[in-house]
Protein backbone atom coordinates (compact mmCIF):
# COMPACT_ATOMS: atom_id res chain seq x y z
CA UNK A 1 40.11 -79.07 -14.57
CA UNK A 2 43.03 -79.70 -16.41
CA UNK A 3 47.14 -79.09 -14.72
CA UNK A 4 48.92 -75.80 -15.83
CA UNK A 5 49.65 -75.80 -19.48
CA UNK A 6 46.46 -77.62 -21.07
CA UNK A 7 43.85 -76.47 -22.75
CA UNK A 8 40.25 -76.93 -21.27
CA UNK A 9 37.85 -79.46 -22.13
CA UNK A 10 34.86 -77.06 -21.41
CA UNK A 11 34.54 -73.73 -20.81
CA UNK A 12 34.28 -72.58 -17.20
CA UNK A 13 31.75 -70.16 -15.92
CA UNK A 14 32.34 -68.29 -12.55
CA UNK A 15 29.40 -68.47 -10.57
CA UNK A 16 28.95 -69.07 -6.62
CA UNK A 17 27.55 -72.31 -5.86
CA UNK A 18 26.82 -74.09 -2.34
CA UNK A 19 28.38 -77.80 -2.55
CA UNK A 20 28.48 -80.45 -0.47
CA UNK A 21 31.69 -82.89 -0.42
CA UNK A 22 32.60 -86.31 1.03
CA UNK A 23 36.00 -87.77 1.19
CA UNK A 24 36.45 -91.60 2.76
CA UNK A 25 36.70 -89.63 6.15
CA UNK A 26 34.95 -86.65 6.52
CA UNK A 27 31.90 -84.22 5.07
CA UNK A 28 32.22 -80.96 4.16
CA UNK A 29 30.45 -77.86 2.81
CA UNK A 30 32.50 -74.68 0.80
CA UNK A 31 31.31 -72.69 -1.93
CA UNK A 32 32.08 -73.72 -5.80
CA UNK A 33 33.24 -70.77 -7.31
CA UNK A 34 33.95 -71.88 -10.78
CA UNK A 35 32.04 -74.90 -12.63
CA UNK A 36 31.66 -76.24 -16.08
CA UNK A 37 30.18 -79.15 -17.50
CA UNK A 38 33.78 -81.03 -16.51
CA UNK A 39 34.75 -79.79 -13.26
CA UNK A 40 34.46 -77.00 -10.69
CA UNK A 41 36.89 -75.15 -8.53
CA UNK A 42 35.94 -75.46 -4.51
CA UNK A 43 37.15 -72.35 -2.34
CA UNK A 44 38.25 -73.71 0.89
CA UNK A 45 41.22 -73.19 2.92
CA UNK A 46 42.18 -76.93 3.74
CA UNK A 47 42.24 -78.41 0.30
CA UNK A 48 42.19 -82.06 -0.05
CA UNK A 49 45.38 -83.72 -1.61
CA UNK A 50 45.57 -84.48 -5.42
CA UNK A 51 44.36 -87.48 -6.60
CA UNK A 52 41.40 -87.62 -3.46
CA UNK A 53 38.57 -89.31 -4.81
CA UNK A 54 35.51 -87.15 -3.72
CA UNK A 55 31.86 -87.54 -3.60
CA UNK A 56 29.85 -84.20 -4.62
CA UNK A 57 26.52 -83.02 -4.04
CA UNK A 58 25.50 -79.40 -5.65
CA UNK A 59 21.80 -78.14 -6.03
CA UNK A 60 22.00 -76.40 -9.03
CA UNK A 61 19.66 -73.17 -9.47
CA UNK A 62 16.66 -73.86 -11.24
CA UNK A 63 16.90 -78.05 -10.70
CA UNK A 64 14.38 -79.81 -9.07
CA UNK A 65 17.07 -82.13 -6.89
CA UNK A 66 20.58 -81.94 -5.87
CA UNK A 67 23.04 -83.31 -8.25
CA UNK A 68 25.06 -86.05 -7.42
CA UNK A 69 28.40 -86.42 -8.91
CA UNK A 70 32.35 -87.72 -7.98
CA UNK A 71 35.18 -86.65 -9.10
CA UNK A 72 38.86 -86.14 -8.03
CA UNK A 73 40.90 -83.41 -6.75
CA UNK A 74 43.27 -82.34 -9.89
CA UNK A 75 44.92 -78.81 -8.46
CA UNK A 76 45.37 -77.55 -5.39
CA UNK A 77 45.85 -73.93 -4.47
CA UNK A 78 47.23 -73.34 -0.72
CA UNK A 79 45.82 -70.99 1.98
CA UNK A 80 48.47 -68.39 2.05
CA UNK A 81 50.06 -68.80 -1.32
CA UNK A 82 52.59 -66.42 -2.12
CA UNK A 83 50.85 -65.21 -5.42
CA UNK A 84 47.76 -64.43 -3.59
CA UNK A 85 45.63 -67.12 -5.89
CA UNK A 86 42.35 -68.24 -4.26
CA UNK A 87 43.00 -71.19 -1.62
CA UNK A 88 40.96 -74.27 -3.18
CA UNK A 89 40.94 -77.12 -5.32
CA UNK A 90 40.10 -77.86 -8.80
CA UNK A 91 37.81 -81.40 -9.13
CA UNK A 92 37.51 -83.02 -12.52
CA UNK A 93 34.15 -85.05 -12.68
CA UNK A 94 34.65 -88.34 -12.87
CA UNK A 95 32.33 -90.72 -14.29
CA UNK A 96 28.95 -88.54 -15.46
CA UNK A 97 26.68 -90.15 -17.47
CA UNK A 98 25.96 -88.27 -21.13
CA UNK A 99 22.16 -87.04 -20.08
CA UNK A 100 24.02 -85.15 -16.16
CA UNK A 101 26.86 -83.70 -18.52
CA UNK A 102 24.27 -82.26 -21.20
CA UNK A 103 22.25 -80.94 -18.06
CA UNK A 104 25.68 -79.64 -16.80
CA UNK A 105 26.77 -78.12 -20.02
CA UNK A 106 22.69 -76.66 -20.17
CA UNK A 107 23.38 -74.77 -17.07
CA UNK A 108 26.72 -73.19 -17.53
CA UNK A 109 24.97 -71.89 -20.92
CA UNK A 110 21.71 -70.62 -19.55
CA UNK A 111 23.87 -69.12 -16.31
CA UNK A 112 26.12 -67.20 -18.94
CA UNK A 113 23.60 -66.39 -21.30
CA UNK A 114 21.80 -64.64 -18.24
CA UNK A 115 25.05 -62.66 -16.81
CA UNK A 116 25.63 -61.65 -20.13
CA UNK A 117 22.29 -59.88 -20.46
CA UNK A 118 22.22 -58.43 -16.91
């Protein structure tokens, strides 16, 4: 995820995912509701501040075991935003090896490729 103005590193896909989420104080479950091979968007109404280092764990469709990845919190949309944007927070992935961000960057692919021919 990249702040207001930037152009993306990697194309997002929007697709409902369950994740998993620890902070240094708490564990939490929301839905992913956009991910890419960098990042993914959480929908939750108590977002965590920018800059929280977070600890993710998403089962991709199709994967035999649950992904584990960090990353931080980059942008933060508020519950009850006068725009009406979706409460959440955007989390860059932080440190994924090359072989997890090819399998990332397989999935988004194969997810599109199949929502394009449904």
């Amino acid at each position: 995820m990249t702040p207001s103005g930037t152009k993306r590193r990697s194309a997002r896909l929007h697709h409902e995912i369950p994740v998993a989420y620890r902070t240094v104080g708490a564990f939490l479950s929301d839905w992913a509701t956009d991910i890419s091979q960098g990042g993914l968007f959480i929908n939750t109404r108590s977002p965590l501040p920018v800059g929280t280092a977070v600890k993710i764990l998403i089962q991709l469709p199709g994967a035999s075991f649950p992904y584990h990845l960090e990353g931080r919190v980059t942008r933060v949309s508020p519950f009850g935003n006068p725009v009406n944007v979706v409460p959440g927070m955007g989390i860059e992935f932080t440190g994924v090896d090359e072989p997890r961000r090819r399998e990332l960057e397989a999935f988004v692919s194969r997810l599109r490729r199949d929502l394009d021919e449904s």
